[in-house]
PDB file of N, CA and C in Angstrom:
ATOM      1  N   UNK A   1     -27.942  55.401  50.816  1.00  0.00           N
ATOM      2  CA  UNK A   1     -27.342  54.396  49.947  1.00  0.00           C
ATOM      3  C   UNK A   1     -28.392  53.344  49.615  1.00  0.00           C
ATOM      4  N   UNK A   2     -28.445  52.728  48.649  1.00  0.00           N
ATOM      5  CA  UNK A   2     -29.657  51.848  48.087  1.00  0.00           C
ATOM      6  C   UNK A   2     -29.235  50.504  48.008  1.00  0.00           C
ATOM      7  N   UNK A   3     -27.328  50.421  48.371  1.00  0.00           N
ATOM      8  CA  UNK A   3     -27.129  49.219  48.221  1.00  0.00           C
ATOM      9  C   UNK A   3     -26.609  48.184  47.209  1.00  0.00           C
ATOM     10  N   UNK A   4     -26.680  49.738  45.649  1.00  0.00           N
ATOM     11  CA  UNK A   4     -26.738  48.767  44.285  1.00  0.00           C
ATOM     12  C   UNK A   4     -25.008  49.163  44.130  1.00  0.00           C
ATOM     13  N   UNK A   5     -24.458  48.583  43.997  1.00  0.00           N
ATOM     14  CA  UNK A   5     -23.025  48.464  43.311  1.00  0.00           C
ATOM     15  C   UNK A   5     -22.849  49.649  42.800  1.00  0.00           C
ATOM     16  N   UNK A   6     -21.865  50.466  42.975  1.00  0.00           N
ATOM     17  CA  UNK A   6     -21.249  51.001  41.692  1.00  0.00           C
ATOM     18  C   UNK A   6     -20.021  50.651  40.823  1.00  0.00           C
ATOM     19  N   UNK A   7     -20.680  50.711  39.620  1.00  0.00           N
ATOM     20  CA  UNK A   7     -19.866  50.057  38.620  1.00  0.00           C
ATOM     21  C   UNK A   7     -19.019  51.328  37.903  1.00  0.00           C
ATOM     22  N   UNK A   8     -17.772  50.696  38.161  1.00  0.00           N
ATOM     23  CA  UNK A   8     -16.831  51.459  37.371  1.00  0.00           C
ATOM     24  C   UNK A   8     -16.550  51.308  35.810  1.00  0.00           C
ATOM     25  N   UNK A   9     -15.953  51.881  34.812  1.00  0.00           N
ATOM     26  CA  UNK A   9     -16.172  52.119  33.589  1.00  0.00           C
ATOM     27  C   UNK A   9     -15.011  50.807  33.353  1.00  0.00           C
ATOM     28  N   UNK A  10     -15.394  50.099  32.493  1.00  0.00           N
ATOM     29  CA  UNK A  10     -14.654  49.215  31.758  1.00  0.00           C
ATOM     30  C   UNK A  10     -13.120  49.307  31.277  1.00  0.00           C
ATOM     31  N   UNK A  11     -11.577  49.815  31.322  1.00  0.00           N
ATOM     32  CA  UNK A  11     -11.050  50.026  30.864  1.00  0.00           C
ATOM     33  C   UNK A  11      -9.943  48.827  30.622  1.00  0.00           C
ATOM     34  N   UNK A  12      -8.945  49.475  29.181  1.00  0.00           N
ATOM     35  CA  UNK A  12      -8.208  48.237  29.080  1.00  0.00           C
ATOM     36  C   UNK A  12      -6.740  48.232  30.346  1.00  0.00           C
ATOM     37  N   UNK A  13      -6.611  47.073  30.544  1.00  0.00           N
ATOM     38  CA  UNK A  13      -5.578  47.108  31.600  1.00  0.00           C
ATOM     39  C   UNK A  13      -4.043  46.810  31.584  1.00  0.00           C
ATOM     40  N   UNK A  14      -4.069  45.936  29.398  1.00  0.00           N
ATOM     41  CA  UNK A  14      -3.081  45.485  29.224  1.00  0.00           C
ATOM     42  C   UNK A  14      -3.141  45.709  27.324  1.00  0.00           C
ATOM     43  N   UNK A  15      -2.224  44.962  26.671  1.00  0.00           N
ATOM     44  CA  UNK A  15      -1.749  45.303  25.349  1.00  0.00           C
ATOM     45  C   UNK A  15      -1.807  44.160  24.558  1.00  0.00           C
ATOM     46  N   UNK A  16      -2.798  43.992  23.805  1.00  0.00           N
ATOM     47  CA  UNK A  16      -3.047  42.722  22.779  1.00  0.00           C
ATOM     48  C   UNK A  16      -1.814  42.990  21.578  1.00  0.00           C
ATOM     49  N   UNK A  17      -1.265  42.123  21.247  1.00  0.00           N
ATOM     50  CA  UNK A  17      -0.602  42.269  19.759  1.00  0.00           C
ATOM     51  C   UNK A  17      -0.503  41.236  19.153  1.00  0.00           C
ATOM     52  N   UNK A  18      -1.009  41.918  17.884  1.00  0.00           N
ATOM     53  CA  UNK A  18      -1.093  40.610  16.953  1.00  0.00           C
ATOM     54  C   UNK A  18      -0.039  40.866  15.745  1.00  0.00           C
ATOM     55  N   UNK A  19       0.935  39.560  15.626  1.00  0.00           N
ATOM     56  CA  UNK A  19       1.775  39.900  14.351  1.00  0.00           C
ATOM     57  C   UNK A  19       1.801  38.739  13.269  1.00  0.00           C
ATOM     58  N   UNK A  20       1.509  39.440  11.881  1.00  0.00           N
ATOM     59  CA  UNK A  20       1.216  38.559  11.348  1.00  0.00           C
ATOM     60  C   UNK A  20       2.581  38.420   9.829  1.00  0.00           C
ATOM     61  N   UNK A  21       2.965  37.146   9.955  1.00  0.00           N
ATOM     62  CA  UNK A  21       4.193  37.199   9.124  1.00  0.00           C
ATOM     63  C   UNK A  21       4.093  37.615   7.936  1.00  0.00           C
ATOM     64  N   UNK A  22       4.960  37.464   7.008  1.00  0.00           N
ATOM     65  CA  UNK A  22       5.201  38.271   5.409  1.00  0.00           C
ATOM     66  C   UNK A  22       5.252  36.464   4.777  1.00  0.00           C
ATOM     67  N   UNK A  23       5.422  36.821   3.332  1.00  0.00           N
ATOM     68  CA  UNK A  23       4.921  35.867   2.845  1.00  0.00           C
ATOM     69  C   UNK A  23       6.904  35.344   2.989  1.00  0.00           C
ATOM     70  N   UNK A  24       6.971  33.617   2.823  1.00  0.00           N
ATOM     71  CA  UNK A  24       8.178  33.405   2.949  1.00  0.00           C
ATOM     72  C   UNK A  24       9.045  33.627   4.568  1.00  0.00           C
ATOM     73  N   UNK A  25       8.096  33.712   5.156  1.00  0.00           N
ATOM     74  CA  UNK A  25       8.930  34.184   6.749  1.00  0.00           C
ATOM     75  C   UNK A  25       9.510  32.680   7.486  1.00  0.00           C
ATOM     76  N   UNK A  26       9.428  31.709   6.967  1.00  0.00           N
ATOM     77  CA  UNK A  26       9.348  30.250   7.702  1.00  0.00           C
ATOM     78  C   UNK A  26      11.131  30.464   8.185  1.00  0.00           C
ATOM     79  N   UNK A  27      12.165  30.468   7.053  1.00  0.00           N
ATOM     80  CA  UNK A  27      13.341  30.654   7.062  1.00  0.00           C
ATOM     81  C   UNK A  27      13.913  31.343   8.473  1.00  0.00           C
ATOM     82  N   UNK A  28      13.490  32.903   8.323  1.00  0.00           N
ATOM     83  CA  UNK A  28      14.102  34.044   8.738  1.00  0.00           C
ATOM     84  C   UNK A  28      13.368  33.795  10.786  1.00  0.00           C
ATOM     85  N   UNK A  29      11.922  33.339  10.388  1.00  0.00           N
ATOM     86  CA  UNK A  29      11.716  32.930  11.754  1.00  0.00           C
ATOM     87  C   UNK A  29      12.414  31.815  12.549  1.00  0.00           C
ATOM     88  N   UNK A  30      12.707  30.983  11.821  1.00  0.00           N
ATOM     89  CA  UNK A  30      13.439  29.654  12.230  1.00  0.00           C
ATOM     90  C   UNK A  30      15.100  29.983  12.440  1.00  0.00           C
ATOM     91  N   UNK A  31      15.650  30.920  11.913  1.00  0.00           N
ATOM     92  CA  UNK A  31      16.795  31.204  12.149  1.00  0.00           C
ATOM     93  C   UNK A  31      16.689  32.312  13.948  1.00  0.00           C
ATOM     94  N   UNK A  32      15.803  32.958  13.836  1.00  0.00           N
ATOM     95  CA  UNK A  32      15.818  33.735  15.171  1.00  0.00           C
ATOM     96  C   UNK A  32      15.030  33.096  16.166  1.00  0.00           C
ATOM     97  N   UNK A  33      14.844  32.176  15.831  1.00  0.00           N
ATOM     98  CA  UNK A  33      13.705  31.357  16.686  1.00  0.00           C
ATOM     99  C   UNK A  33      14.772  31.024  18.456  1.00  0.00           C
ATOM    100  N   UNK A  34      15.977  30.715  18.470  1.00  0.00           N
ATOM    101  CA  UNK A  34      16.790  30.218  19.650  1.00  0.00           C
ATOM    102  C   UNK A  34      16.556  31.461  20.822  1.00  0.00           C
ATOM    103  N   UNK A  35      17.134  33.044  19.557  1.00  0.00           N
ATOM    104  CA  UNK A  35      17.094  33.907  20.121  1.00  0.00           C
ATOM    105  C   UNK A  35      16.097  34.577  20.799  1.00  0.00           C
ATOM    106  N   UNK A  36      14.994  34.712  20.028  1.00  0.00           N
ATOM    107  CA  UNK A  36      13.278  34.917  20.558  1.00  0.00           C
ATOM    108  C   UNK A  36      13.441  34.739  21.901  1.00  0.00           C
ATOM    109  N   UNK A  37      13.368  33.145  21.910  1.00  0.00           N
ATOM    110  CA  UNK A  37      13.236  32.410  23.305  1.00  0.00           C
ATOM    111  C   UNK A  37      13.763  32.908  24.470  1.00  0.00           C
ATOM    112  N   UNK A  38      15.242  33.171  24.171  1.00  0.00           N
ATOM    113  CA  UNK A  38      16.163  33.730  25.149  1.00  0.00           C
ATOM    114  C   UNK A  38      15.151  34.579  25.632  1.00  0.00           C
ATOM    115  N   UNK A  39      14.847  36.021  24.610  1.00  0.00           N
ATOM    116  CA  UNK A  39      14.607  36.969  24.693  1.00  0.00           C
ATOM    117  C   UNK A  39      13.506  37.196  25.604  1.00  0.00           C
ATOM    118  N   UNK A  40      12.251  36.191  25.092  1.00  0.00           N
ATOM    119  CA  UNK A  40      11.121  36.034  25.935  1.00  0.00           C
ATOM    120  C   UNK A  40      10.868  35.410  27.269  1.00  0.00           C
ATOM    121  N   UNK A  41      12.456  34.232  27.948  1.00  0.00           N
ATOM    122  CA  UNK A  41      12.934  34.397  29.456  1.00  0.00           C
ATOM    123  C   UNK A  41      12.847  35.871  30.122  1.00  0.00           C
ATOM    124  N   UNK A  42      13.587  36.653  29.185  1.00  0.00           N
ATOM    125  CA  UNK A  42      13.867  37.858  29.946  1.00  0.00           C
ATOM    126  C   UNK A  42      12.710  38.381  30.421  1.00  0.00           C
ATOM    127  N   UNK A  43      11.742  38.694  29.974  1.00  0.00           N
ATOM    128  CA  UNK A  43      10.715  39.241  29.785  1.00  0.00           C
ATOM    129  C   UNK A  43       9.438  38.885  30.410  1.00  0.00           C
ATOM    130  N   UNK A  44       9.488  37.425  31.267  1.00  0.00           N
ATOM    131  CA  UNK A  44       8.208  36.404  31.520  1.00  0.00           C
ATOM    132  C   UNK A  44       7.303  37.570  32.671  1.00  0.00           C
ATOM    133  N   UNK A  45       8.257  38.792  33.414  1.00  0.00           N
ATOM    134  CA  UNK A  45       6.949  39.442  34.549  1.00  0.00           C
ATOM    135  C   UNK A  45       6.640  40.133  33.441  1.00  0.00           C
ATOM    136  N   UNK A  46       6.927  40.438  32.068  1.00  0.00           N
ATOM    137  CA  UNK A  46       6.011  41.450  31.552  1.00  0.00           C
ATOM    138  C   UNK A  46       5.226  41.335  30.644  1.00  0.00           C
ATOM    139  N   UNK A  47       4.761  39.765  30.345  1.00  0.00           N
ATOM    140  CA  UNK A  47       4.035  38.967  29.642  1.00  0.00           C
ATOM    141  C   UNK A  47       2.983  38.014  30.469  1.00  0.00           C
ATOM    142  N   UNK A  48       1.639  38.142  29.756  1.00  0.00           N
ATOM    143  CA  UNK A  48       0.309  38.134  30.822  1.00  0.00           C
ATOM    144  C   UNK A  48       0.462  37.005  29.289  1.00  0.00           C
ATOM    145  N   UNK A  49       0.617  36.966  28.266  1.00  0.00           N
ATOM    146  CA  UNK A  49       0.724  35.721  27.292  1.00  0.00           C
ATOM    147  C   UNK A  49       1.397  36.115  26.295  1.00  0.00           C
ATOM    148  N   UNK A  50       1.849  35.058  25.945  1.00  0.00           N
ATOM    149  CA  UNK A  50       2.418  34.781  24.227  1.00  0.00           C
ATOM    150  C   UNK A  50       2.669  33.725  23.646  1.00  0.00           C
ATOM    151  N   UNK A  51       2.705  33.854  22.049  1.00  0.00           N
ATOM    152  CA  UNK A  51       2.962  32.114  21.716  1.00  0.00           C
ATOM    153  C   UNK A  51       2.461  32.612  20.114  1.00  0.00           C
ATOM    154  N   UNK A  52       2.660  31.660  19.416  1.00  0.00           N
ATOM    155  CA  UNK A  52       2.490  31.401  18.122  1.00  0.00           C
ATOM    156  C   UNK A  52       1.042  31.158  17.122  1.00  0.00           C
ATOM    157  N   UNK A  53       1.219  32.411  16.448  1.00  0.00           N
ATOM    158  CA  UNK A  53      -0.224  31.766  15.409  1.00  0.00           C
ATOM    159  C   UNK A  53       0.076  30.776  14.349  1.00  0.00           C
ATOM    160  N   UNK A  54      -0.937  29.757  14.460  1.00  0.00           N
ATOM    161  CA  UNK A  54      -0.672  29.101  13.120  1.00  0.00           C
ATOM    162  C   UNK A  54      -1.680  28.949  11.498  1.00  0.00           C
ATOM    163  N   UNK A  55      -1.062  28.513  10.674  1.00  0.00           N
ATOM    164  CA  UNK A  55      -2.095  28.487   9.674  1.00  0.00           C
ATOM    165  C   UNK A  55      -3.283  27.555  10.335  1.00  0.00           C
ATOM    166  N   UNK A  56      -4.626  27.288   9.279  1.00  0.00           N
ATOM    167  CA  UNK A  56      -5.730  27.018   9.460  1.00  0.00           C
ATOM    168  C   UNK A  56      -5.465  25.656   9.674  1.00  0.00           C
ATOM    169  N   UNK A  57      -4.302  25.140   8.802  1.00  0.00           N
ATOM    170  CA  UNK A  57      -4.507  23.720   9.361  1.00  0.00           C
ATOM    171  C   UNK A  57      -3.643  22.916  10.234  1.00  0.00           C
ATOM    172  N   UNK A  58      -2.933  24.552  10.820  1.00  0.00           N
ATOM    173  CA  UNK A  58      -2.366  23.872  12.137  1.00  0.00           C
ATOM    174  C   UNK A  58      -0.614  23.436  11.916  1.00  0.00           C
ATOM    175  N   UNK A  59      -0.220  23.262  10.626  1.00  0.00           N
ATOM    176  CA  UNK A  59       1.171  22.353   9.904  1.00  0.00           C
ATOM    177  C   UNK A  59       1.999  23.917  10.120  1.00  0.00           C
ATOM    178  N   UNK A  60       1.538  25.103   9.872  1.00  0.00           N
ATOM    179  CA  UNK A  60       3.554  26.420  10.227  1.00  0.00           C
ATOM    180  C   UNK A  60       2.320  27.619  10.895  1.00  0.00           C
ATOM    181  N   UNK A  61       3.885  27.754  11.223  1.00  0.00           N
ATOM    182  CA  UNK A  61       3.373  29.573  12.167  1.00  0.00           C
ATOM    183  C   UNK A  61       3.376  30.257  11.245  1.00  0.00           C
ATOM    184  N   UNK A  62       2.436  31.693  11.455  1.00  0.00           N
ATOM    185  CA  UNK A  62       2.022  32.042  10.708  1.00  0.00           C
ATOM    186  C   UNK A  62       2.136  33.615  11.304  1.00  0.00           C
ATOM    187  N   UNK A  63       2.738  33.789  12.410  1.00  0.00           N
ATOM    188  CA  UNK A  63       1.911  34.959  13.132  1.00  0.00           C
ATOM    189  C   UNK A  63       2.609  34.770  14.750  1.00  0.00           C
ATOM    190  N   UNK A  64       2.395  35.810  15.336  1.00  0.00           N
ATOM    191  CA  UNK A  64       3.051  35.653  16.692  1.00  0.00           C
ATOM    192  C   UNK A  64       1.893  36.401  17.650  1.00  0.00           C
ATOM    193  N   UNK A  65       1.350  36.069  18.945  1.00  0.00           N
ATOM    194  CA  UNK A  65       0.133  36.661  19.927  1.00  0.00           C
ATOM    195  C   UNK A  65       0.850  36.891  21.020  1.00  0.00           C
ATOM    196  N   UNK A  66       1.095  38.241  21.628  1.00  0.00           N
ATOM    197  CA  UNK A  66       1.328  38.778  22.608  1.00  0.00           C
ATOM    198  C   UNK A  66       0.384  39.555  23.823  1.00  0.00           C
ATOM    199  N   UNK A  67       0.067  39.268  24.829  1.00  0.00           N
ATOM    200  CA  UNK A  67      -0.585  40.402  25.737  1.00  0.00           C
ATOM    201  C   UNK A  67       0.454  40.808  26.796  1.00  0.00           C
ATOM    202  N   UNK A  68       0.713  42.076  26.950  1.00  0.00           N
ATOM    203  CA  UNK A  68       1.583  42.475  27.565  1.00  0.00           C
ATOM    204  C   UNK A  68       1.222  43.199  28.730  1.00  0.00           C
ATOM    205  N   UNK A  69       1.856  42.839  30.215  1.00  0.00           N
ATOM    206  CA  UNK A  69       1.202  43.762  31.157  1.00  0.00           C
ATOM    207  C   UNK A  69       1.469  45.225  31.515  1.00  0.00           C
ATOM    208  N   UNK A  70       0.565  45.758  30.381  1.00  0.00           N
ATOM    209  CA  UNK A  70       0.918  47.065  30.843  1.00  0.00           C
ATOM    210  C   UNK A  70      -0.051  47.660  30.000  1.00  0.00           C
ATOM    211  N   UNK A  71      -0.664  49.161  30.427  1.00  0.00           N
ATOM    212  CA  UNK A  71      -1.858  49.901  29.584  1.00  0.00           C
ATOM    213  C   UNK A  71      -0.714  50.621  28.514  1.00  0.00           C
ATOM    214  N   UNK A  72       0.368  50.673  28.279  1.00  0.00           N
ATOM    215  CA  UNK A  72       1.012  51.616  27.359  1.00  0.00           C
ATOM    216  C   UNK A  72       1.207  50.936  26.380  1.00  0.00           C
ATOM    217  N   UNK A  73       0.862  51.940  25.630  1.00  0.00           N
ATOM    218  CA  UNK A  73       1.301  51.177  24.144  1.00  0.00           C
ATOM    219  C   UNK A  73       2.607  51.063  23.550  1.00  0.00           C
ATOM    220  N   UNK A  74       3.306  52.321  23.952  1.00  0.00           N
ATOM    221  CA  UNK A  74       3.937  53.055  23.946  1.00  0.00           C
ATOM    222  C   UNK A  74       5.229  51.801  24.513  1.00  0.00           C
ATOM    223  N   UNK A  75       5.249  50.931  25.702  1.00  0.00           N
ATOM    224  CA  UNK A  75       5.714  50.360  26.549  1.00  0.00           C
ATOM    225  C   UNK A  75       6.005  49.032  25.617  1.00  0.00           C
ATOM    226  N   UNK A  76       4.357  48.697  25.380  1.00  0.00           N
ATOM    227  CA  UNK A  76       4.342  47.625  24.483  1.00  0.00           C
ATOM    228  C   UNK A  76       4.924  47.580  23.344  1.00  0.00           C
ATOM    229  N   UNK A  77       5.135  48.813  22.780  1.00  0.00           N
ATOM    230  CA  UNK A  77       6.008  48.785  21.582  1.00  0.00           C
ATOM    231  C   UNK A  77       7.668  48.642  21.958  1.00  0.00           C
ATOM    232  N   UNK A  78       7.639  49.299  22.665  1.00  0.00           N
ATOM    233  CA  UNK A  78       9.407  49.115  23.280  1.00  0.00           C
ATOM    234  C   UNK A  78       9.686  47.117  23.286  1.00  0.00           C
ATOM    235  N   UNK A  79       9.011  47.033  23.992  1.00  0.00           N
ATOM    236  CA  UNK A  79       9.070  45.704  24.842  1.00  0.00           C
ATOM    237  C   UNK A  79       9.321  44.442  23.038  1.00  0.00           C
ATOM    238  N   UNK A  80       8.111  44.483  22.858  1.00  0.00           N
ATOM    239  CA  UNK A  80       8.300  44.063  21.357  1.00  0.00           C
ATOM    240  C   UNK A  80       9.581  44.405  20.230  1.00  0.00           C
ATOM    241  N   UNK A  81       9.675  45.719  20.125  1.00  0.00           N
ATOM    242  CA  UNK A  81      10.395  46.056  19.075  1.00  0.00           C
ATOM    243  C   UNK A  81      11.966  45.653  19.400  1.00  0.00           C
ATOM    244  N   UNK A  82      12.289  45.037  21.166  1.00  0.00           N
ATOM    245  CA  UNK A  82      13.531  44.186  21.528  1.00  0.00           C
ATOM    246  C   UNK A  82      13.432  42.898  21.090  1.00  0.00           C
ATOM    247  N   UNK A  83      12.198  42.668  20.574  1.00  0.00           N
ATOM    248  CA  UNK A  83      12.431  41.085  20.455  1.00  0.00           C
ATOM    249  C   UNK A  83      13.289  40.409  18.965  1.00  0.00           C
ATOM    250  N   UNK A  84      14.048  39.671  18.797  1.00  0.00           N
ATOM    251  CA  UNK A  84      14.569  39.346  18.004  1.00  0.00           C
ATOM    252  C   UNK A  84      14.235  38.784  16.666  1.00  0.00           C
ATOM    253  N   UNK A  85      12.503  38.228  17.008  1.00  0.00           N
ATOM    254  CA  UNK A  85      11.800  37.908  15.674  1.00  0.00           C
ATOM    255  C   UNK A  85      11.464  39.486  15.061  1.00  0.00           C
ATOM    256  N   UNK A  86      10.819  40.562  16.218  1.00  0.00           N
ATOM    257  CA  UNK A  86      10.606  41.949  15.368  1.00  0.00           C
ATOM    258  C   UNK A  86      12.399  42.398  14.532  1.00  0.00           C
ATOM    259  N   UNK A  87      13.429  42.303  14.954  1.00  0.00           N
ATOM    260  CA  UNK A  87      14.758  42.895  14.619  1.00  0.00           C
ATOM    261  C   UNK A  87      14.689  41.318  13.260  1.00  0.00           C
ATOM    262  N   UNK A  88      14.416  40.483  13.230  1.00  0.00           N
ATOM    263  CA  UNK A  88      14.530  40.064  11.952  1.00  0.00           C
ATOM    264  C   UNK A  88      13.620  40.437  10.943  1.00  0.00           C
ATOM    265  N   UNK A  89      12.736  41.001  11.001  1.00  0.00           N
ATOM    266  CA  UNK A  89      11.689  41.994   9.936  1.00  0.00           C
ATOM    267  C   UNK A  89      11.044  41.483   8.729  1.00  0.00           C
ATOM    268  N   UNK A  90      10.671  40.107   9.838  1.00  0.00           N
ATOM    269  CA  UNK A  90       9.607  38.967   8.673  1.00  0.00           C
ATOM    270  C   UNK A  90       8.319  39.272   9.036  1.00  0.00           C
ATOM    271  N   UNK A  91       7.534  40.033   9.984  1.00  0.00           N
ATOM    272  CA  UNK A  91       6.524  40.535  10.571  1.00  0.00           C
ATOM    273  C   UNK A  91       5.540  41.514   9.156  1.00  0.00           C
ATOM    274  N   UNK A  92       5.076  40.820   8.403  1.00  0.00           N
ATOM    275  CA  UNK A  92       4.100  41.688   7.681  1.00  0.00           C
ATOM    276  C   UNK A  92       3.386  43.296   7.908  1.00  0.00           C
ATOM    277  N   UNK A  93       2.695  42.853   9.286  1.00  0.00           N
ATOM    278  CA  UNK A  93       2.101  43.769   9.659  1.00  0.00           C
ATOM    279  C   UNK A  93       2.366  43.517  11.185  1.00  0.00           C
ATOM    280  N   UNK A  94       1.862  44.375  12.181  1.00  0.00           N
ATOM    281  CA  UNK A  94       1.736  44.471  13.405  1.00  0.00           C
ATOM    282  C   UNK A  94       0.990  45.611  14.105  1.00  0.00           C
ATOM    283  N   UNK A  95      -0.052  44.628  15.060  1.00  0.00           N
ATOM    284  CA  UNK A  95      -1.078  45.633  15.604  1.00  0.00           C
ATOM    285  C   UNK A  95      -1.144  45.134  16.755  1.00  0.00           C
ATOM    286  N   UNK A  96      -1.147  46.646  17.141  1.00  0.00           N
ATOM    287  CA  UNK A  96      -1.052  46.926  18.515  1.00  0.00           C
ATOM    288  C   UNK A  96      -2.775  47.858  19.450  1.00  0.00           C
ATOM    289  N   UNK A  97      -3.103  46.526  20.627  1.00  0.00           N
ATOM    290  CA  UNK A  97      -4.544  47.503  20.935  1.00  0.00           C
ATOM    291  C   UNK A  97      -4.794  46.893  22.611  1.00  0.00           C
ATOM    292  N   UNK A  98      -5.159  48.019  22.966  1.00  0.00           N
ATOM    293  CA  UNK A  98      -5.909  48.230  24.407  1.00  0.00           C
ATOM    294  C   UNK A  98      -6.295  47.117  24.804  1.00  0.00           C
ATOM    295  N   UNK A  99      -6.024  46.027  25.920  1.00  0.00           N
ATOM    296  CA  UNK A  99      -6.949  45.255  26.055  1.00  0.00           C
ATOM    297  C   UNK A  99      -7.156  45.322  27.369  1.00  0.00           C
ATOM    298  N   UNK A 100      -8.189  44.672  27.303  1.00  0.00           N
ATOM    299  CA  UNK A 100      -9.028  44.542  29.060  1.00  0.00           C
ATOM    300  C   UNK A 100      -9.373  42.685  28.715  1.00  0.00           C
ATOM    301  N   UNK A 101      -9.100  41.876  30.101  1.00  0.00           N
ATOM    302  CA  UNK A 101      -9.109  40.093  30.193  1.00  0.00           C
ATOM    303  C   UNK A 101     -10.265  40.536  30.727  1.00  0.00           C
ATOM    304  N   UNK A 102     -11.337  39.876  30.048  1.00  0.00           N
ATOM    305  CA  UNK A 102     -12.607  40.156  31.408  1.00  0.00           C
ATOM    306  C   UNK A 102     -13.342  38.950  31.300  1.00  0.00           C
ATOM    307  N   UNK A 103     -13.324  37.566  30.814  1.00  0.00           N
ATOM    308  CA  UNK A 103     -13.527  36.497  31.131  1.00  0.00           C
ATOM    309  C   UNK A 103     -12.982  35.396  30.380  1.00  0.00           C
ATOM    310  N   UNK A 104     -12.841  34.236  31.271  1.00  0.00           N
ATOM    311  CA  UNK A 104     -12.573  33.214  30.703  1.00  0.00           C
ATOM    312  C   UNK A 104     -11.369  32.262  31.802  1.00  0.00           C
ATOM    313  N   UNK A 105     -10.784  31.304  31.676  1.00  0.00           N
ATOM    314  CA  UNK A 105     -10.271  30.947  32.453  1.00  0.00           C
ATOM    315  C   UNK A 105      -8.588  31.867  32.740  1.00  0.00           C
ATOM    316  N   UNK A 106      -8.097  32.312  31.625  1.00  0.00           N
ATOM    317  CA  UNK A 106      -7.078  33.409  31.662  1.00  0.00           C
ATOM    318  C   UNK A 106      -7.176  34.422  33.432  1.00  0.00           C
ATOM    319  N   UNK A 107      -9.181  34.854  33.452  1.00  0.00           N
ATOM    320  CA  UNK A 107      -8.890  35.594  34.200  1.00  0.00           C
ATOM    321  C   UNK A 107      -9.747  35.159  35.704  1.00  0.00           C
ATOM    322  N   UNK A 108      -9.862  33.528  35.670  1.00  0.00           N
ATOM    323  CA  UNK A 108     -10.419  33.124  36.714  1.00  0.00           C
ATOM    324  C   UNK A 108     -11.684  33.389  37.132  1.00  0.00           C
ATOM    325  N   UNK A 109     -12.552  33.322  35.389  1.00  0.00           N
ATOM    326  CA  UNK A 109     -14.165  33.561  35.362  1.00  0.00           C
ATOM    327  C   UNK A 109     -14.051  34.568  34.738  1.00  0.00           C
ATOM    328  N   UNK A 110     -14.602  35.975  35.761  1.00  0.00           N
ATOM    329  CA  UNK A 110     -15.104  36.924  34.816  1.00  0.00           C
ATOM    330  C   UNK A 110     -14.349  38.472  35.905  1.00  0.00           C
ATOM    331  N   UNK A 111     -14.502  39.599  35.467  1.00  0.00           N
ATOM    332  CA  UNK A 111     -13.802  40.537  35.924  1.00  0.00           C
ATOM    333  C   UNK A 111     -15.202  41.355  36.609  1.00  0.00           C
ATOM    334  N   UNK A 112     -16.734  41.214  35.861  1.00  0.00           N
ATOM    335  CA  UNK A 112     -17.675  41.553  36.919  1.00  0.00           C
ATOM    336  C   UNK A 112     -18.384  40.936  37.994  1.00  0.00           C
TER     337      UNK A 112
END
């Protein structure tokens, strides 16, 4: 043995999602907005984060940021597609991707 570390391969450990509203969504979000909330109590062991994008200058949401704990996407889509802002269907687009936390204060420095 020589002593040097072995380093294991980088993989993702959890589920970034980014959703970004349709044009006119202020309404339809603000009406499901009570429910969301509820929704996202339920849910707090299976959320590593979430919370709101906003425009550039900060004045409406614009967008919704999820990381979800879990490598499935598959999971992550379930988990999401209960939430009550996705069942109101002001969500433009939505993307869903692999993530790995590997620094910053989120993950208490760095993961190497």
């Amino acid at each position: 043995m020589s002593g040097t570390a072995v380093r294991t391969p980088f993989a993702p450990t959890q589920v970034a999602v980014i959703c970004h509203d349709g044009p006119d969504s202020q309404a339809a979000r603000k009406a499901a907005a009570q429910e969301h909330l509820r929704y996202v109590e339920t849910i707090l062991d299976r959320l590593a984060l979430a919370g709101p994008l906003f425009s550039d200058d900060g004045e409406r949401m614009v967008g919704s940021f999820y990381v979800f704990k879990t490598g499935s996407l598959e999971e992550a889509r379930g988990w999401l597609e209960a939430d009550p802002y996705f069942k109101a269907g002001f969500w433009r687009s939505i993307d869903y991707r692999p993530f790995l936390p590997a620094a910053g204060d989120f993950v208490g420095g760095t993961i190497w």
